[in-house]
C-alpha atoms as a PDB file:
ATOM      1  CA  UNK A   1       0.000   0.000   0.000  1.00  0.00           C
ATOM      2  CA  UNK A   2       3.211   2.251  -0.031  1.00  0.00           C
ATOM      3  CA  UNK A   3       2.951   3.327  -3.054  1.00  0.00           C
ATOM      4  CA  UNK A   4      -0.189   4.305  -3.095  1.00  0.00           C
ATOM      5  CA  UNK A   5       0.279   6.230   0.061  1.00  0.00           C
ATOM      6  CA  UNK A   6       2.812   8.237  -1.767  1.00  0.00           C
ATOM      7  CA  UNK A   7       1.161   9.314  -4.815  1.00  0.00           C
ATOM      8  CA  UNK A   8      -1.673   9.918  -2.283  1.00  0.00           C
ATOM      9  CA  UNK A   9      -0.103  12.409  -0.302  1.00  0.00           C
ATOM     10  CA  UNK A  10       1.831  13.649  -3.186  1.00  0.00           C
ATOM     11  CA  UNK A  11      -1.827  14.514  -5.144  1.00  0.00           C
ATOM     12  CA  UNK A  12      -3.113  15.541  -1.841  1.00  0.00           C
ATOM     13  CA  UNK A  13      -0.446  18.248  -1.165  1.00  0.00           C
ATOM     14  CA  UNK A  14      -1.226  20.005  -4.370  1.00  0.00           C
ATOM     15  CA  UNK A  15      -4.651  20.234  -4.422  1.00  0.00           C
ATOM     16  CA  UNK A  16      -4.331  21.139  -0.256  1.00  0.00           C
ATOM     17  CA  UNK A  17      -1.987  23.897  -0.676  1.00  0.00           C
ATOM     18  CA  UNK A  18      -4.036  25.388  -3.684  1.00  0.00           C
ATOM     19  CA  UNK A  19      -7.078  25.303  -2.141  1.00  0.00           C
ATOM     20  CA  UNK A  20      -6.034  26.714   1.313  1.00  0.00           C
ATOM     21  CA  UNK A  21      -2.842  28.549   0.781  1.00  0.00           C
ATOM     22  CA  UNK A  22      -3.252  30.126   4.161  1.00  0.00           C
ATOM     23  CA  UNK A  23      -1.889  26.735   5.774  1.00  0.00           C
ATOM     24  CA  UNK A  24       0.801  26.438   3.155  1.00  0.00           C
ATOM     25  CA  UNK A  25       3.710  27.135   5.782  1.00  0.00           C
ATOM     26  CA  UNK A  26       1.833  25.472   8.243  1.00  0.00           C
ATOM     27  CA  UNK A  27       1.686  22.402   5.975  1.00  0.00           C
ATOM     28  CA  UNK A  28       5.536  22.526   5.271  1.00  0.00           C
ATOM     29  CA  UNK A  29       6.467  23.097   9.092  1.00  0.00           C
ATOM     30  CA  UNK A  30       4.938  19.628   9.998  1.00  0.00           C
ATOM     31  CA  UNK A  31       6.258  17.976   6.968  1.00  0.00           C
ATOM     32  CA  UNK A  32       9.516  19.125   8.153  1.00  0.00           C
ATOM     33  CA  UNK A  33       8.732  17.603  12.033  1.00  0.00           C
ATOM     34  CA  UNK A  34       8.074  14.578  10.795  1.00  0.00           C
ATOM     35  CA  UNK A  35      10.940  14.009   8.665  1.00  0.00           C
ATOM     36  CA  UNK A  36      12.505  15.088  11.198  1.00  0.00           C
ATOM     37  CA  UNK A  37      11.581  12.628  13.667  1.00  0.00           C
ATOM     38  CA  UNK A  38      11.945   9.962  11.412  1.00  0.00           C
ATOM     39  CA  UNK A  39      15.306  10.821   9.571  1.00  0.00           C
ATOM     40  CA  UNK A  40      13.846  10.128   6.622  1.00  0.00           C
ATOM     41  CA  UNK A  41      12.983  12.372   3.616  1.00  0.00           C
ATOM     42  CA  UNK A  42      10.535  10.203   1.970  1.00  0.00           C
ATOM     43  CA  UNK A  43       8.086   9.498   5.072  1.00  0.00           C
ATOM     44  CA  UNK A  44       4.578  10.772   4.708  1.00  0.00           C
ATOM     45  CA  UNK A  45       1.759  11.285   7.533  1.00  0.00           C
ATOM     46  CA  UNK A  46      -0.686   8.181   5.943  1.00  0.00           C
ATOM     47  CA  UNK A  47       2.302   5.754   6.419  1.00  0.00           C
ATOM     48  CA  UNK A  48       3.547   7.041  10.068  1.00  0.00           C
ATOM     49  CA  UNK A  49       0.621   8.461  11.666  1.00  0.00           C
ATOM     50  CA  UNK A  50       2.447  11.917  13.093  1.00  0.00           C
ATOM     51  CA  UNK A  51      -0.087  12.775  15.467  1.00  0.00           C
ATOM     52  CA  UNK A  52       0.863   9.574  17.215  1.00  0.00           C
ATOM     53  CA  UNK A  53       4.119   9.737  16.795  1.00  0.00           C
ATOM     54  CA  UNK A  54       5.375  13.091  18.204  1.00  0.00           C
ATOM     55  CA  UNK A  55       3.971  16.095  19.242  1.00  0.00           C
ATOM     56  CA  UNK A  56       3.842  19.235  16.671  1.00  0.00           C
ATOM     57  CA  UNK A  57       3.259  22.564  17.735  1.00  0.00           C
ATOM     58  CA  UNK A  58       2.349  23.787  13.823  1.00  0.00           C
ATOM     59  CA  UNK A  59      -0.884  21.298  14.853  1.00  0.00           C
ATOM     60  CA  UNK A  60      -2.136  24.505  17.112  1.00  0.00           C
ATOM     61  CA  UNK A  61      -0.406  27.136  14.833  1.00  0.00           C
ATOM     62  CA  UNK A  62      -2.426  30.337  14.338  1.00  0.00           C
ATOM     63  CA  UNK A  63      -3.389  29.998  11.179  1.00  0.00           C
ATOM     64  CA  UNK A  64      -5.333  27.262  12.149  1.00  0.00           C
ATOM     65  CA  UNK A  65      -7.619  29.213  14.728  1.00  0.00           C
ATOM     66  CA  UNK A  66      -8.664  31.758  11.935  1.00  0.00           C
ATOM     67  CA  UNK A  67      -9.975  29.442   9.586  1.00  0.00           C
ATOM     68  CA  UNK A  68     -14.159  28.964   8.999  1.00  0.00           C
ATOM     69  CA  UNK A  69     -16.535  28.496  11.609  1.00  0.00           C
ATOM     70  CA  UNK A  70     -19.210  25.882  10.527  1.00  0.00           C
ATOM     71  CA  UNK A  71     -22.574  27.362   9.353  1.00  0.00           C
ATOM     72  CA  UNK A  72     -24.956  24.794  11.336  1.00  0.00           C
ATOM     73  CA  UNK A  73     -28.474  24.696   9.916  1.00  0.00           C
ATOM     74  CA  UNK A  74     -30.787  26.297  12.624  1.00  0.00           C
ATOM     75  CA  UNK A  75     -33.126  22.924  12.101  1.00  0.00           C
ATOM     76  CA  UNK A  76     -30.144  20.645  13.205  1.00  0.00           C
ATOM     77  CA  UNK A  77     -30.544  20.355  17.047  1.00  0.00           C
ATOM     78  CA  UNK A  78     -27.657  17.205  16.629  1.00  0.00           C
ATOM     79  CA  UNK A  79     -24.338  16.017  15.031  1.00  0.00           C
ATOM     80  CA  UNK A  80     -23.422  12.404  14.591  1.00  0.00           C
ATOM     81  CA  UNK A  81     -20.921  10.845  14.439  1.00  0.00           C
ATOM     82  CA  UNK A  82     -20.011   6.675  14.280  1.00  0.00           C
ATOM     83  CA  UNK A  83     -17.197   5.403  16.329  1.00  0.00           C
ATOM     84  CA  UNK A  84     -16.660   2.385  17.995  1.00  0.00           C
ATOM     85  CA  UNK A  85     -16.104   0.902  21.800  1.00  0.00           C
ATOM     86  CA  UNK A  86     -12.488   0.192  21.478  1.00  0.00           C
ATOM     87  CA  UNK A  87     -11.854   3.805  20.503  1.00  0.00           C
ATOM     88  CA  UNK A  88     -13.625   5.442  23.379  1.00  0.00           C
ATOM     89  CA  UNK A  89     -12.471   3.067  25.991  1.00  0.00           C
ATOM     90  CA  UNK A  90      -8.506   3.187  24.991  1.00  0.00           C
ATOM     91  CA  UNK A  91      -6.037   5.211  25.796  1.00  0.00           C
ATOM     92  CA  UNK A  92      -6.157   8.010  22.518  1.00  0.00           C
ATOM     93  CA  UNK A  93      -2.948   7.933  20.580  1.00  0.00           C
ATOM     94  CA  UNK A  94      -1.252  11.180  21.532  1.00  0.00           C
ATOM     95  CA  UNK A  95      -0.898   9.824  25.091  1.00  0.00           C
ATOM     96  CA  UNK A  96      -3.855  11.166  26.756  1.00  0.00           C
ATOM     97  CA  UNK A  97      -6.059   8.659  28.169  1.00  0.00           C
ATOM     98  CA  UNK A  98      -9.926   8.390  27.768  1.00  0.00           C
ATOM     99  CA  UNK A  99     -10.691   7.493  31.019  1.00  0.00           C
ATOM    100  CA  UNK A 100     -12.750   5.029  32.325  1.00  0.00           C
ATOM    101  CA  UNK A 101     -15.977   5.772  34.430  1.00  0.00           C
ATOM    102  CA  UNK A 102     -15.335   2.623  36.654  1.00  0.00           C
ATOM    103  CA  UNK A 103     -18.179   3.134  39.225  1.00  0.00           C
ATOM    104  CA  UNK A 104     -20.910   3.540  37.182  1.00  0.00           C
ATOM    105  CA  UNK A 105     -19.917   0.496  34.748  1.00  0.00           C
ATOM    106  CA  UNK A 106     -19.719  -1.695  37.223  1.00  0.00           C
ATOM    107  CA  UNK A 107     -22.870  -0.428  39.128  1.00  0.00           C
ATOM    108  CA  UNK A 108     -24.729   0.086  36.111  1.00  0.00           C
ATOM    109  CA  UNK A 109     -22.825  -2.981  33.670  1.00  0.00           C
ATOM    110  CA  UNK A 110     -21.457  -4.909  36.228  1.00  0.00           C
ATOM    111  CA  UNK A 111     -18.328  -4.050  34.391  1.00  0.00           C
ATOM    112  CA  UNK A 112     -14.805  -3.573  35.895  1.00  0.00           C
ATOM    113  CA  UNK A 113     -12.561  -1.878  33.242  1.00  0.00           C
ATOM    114  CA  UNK A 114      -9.451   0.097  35.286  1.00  0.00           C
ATOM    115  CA  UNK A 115      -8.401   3.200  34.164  1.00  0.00           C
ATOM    116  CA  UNK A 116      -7.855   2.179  30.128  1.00  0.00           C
ATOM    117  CA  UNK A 117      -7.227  -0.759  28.387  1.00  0.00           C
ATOM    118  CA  UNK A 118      -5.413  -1.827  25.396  1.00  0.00           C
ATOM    119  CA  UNK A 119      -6.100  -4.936  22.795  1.00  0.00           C
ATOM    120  CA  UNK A 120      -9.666  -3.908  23.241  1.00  0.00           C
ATOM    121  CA  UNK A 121     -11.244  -5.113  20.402  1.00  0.00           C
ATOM    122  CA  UNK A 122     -11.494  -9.073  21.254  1.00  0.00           C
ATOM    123  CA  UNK A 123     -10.787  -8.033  25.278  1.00  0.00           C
ATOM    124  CA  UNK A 124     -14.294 -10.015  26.773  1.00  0.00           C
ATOM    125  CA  UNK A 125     -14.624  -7.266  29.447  1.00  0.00           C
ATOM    126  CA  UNK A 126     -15.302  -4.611  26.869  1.00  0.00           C
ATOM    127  CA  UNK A 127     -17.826  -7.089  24.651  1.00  0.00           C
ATOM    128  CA  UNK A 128     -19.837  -8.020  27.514  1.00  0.00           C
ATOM    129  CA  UNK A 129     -20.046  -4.221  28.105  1.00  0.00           C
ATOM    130  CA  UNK A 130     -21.219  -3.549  24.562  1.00  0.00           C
ATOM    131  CA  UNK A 131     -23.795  -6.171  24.846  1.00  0.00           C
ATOM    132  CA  UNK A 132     -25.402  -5.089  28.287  1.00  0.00           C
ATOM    133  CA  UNK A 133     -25.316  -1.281  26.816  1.00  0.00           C
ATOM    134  CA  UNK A 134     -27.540  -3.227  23.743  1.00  0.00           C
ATOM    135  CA  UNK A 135     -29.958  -4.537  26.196  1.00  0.00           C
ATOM    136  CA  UNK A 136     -31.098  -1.064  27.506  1.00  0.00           C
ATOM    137  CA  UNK A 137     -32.053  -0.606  23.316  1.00  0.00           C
ATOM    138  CA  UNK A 138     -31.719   3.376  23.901  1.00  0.00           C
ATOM    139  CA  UNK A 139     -29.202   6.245  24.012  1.00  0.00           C
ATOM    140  CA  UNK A 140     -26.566   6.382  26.874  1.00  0.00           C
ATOM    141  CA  UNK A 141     -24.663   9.525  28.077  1.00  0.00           C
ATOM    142  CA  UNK A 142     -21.030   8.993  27.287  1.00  0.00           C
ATOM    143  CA  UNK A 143     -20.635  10.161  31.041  1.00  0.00           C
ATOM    144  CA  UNK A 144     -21.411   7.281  31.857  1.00  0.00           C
ATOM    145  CA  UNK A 145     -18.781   5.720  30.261  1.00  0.00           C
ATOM    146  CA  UNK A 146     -15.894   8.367  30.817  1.00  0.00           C
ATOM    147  CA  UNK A 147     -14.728  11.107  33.565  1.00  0.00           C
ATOM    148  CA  UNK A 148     -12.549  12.038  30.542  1.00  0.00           C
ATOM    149  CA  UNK A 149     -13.062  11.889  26.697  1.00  0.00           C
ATOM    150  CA  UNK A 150      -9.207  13.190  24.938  1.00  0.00           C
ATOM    151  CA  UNK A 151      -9.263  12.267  20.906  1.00  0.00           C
ATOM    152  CA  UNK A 152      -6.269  12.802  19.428  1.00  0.00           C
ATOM    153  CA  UNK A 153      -5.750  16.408  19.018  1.00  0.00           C
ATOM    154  CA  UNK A 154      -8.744  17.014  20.522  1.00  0.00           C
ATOM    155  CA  UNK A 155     -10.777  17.049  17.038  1.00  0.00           C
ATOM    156  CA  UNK A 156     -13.713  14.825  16.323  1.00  0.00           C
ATOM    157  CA  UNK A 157     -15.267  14.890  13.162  1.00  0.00           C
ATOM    158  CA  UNK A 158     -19.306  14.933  12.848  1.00  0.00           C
ATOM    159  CA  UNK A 159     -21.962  14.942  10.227  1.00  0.00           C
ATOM    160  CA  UNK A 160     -25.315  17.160  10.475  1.00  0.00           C
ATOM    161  CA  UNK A 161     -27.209  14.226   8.408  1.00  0.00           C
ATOM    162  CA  UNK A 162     -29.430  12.440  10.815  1.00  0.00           C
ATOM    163  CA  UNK A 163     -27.953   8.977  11.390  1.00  0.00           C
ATOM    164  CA  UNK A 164     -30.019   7.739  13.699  1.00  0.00           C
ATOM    165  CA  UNK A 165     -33.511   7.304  11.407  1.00  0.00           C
ATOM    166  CA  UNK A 166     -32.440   4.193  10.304  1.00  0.00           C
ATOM    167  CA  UNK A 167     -29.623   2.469  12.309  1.00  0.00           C
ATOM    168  CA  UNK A 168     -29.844  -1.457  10.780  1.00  0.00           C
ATOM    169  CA  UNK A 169     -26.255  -2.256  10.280  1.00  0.00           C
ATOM    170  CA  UNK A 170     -25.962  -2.251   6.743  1.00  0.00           C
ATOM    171  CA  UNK A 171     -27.491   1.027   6.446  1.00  0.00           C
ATOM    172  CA  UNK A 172     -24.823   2.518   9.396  1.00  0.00           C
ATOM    173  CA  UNK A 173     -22.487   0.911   7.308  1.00  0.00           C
ATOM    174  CA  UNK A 174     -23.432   2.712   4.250  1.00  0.00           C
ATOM    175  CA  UNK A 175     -23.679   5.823   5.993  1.00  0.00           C
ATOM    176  CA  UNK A 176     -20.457   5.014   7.277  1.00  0.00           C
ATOM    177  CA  UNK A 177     -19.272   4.925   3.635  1.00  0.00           C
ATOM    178  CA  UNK A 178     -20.639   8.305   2.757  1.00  0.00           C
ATOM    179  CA  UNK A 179     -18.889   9.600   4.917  1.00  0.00           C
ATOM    180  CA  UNK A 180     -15.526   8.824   4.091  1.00  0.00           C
ATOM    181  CA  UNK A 181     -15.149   6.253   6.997  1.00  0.00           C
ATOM    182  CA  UNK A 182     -13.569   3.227   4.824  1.00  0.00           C
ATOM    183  CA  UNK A 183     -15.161  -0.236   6.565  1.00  0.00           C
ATOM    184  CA  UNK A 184     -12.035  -1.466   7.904  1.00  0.00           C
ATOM    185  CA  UNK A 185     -11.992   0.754  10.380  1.00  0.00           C
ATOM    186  CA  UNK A 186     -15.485  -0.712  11.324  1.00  0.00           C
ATOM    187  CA  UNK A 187     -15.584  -3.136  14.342  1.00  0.00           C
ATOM    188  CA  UNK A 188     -18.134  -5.063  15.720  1.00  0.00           C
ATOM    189  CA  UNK A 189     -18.831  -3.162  18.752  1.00  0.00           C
ATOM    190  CA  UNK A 190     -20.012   0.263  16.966  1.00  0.00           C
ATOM    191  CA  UNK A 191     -21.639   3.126  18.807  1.00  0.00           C
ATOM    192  CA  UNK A 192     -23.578   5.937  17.163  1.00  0.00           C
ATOM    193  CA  UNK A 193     -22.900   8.962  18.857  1.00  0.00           C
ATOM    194  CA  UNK A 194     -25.207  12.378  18.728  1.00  0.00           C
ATOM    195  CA  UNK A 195     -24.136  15.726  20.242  1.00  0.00           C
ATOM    196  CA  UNK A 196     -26.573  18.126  21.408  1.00  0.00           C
ATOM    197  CA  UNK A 197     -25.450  21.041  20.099  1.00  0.00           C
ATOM    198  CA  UNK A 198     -27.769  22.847  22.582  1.00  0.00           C
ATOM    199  CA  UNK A 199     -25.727  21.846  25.239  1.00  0.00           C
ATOM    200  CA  UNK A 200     -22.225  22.754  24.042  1.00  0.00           C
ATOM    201  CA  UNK A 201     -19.684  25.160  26.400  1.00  0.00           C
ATOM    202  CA  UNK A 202     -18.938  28.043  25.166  1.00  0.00           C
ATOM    203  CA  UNK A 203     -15.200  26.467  24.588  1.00  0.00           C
ATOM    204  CA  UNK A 204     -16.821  24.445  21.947  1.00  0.00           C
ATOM    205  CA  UNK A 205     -16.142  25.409  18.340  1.00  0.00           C
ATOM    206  CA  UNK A 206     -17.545  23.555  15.454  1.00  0.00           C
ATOM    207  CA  UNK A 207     -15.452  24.266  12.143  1.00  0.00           C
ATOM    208  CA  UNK A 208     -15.422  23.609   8.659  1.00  0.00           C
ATOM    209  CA  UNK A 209     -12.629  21.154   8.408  1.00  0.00           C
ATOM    210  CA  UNK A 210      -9.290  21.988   7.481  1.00  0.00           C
ATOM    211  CA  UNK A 211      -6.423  20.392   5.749  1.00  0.00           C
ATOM    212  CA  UNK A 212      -4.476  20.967   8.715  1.00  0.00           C
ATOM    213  CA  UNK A 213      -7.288  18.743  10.615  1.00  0.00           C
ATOM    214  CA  UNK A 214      -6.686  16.039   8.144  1.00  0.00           C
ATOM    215  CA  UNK A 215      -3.252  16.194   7.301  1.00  0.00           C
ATOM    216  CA  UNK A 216      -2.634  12.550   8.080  1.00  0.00           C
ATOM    217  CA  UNK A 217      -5.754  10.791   6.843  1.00  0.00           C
ATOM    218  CA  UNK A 218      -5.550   9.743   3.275  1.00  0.00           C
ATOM    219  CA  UNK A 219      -9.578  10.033   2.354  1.00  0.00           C
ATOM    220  CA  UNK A 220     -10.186  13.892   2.452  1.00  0.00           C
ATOM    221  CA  UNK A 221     -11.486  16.710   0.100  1.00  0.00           C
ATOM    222  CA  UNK A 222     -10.484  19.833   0.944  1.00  0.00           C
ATOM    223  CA  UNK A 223     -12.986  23.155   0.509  1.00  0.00           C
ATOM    224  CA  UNK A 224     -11.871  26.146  -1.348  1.00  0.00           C
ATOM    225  CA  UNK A 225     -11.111  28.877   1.253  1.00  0.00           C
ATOM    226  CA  UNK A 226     -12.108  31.548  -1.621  1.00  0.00           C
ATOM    227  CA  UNK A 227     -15.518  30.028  -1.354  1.00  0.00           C
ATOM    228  CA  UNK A 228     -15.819  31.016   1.929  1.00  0.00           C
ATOM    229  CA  UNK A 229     -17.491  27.663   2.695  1.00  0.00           C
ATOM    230  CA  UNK A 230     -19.531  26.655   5.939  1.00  0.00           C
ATOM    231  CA  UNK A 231     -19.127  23.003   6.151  1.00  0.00           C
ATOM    232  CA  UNK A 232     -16.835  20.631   4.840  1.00  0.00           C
ATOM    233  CA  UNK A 233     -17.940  18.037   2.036  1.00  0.00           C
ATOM    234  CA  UNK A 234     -16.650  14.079   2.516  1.00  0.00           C
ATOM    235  CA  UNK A 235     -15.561  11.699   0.111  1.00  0.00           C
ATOM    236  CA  UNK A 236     -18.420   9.176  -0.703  1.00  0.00           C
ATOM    237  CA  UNK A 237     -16.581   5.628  -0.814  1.00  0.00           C
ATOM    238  CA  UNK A 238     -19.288   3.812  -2.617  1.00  0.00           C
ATOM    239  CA  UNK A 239     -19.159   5.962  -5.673  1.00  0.00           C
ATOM    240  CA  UNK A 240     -15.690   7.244  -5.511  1.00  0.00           C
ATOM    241  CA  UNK A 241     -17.237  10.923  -5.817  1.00  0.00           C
ATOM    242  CA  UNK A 242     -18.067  14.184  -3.500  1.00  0.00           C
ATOM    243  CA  UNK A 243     -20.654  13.082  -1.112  1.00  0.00           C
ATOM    244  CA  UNK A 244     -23.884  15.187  -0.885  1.00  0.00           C
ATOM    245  CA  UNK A 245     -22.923  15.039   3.019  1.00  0.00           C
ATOM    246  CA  UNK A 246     -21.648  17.400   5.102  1.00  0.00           C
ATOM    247  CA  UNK A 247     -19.196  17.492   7.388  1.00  0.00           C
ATOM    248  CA  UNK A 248     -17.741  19.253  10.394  1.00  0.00           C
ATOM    249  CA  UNK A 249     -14.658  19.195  13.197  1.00  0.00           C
ATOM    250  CA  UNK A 250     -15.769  19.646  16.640  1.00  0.00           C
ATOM    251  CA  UNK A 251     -13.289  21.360  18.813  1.00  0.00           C
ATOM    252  CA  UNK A 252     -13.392  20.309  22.952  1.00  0.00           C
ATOM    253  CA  UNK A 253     -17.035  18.275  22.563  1.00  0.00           C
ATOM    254  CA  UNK A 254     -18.206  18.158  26.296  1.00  0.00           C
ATOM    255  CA  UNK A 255     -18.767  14.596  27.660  1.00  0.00           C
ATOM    256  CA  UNK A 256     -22.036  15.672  28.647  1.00  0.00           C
ATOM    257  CA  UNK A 257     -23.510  17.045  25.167  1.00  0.00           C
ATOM    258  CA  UNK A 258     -22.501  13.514  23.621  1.00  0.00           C
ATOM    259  CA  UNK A 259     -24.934  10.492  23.849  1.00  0.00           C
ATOM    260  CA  UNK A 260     -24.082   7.137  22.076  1.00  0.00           C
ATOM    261  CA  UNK A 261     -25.962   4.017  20.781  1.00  0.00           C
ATOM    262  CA  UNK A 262     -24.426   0.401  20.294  1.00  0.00           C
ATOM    263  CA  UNK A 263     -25.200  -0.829  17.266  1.00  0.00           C
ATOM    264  CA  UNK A 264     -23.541  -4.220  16.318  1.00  0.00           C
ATOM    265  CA  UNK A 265     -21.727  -4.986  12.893  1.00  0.00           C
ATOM    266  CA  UNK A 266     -22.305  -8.343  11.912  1.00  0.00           C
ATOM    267  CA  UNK A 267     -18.855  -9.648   9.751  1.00  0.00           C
ATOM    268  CA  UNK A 268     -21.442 -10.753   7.252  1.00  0.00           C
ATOM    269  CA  UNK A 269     -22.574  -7.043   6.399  1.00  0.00           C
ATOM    270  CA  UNK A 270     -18.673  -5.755   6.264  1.00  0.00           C
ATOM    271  CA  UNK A 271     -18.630  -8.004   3.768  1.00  0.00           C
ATOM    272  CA  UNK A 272     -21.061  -6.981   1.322  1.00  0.00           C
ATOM    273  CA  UNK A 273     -18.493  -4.119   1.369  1.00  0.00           C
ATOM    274  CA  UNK A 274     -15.285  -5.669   1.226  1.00  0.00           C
ATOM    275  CA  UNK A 275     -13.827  -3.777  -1.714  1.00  0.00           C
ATOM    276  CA  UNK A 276     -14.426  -0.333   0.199  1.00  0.00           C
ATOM    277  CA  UNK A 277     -11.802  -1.091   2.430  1.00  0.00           C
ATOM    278  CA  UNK A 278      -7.948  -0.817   2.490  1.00  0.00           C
ATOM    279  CA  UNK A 279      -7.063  -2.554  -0.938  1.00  0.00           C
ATOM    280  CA  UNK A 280      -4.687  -1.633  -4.018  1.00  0.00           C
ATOM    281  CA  UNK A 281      -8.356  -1.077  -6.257  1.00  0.00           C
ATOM    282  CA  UNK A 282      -9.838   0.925  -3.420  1.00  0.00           C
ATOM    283  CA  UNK A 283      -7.396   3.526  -3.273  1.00  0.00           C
ATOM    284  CA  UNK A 284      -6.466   3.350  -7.096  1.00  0.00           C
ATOM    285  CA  UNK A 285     -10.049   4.563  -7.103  1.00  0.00           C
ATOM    286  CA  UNK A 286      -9.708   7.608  -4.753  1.00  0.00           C
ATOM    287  CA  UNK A 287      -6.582   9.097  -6.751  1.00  0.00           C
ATOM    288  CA  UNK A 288      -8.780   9.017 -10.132  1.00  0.00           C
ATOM    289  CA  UNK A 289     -10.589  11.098  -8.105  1.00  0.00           C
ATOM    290  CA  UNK A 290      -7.931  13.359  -6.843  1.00  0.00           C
ATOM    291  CA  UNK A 291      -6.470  13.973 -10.844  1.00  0.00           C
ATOM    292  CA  UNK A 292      -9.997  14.564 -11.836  1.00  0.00           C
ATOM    293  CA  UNK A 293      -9.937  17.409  -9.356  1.00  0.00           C
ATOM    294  CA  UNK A 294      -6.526  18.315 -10.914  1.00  0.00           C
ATOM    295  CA  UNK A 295      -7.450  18.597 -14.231  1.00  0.00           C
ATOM    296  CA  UNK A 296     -10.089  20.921 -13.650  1.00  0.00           C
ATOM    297  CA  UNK A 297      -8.167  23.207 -11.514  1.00  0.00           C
ATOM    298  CA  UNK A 298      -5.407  23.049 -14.378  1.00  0.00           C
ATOM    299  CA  UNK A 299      -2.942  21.176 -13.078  1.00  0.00           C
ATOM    300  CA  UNK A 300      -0.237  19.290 -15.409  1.00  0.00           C
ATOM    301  CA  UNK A 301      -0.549  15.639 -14.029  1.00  0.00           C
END
């Protein structure tokens, strides 16, 4: 997958830097960490994963602060976003550690997990957890899972399309799909999670997303910044195109704004979707679309 990891990033840059110039320097200063860190010239994020690898300060650069805030429809009370048990309940990959509400699960799971655990996805503590937070069938405040939610750079990305109005597991996975989210990194134990936008702190900030946001993840399209744009727009993985779905980052999401629903992914339904996962055709497919955008912005492939 090397290769196409490369001529990922490579298309990426251009189209990045020409469609938000403002985070050119930015772009080049954590380039420059991670070779740096690595002592190689020809390492890219999508290979080494530099958000879990060292610690940049060009990740909370200036630039970065002045870029769009989100326009939220008024009618959108929620955002929603699908994750997954084993991501919650780990420690994140910058160091910080989600951190485990241990009195409630045991007094409301009968669930022991200590502080965080790793080799989650097969660990039975965690699946018996999923399964008893199936029986109660409704949504569950993620405060009663965590004392202390830290993603990685503390970004998580959402979606203002209502996920919840049909949540069988081929259609999550789907949605999933239209979202950029490649199937892969779908697991069995998958939570829908909604955040009640009425209930955000005032150190909230939901933003259009930046290629500074997404510098290390391979399935992006970046807006314009001369379009002035209000949301961001995802890649749709099941027909290799611009989704009609928007998305957003969410900056410091209070653990008691988010609520989440376990919904189980059968291996049977992944695998109606096989080919949208990480495979030499599936990302052959995304840089077709990347020179397509190329070519129409006049660039000599």
């Amino acid at each position: 997958m090397s290769t196409y990891y490369t001529q990922l990033y490579e298309r990426r840059r251009r189209i990045d830097c020409a469609n938000q110039p403002r985070f050119f320097d930015v772009f080049n200063d954590i380039d420059t960490d991670l070779r740096i860190y690595h002592g190689r010239d020809d390492c890219h994020p999508y290979e080494t994963n530099p958000s879990c690898n060292f610690t940049s300060n060009t990740f909370y650069h200036e630039g970065t602060r002045e870029w769009f805030k989100a326009s939220v429809k008024p009618e959108n009370d929620f955002l929603y976003r699908i994750d997954n048990i084993p991501t919650l309940m780990v420690r994140s990959p910058t160091g910080n550690r989600n951190v485990c509400n241990k009195d409630t699960l045991r007094k409301e799971y009968g669930v022991g997990l200590d502080g965080f655990i790793t080799n989650l996805i097969n660990h039975t503590s965690v699946l018996d957890l999923f399964k008893r937070m199936q029986e109660k069938s409704k949504w569950i405040s993620l405060n009663e899972m965590l004392v202390e939610y830290n993603p990685t750079r503390n970004i998580t990305w959402w979606t203002d399309q209502d996920l919840s109005l049909d949540i069988s597991p081929e259609t999550i996975v789907i949605q999933a799909l239209k979202l950029g989210i490649a199937n892969n990194r779908l697991v069995k134990p998958t939570v829908l999670m909604r955040l009640n936008l009425s209930n955000i702190s005032i150190n909230t900030s939901v933003n259009v997303p930046s290629v500074i946001d997404a510098y290390n993840d391979p399935i992006f399209a970046s807006q314009n910044q001369d379009n002035n744009p209000r949301f961001g727009t995802p890649i749709d993985l099941i027909n290799f195109s611009i989704s009609s779905y928007r998305d957003y980052v969410v900056r410091n999401a209070p653990l008691n704004a988010i609520e989440i629903l376990p919904i189980s992914i059968p291996v049977a339904i992944k695998e109606k979707f096989v080919k949208k996962g990480e495979s030499d055709s599936f990302y052959n497919e995304i840089l077709k679309l990347h020179d397509k955008t190329l070519k129409a912005n006049g660039f000599n492939l």
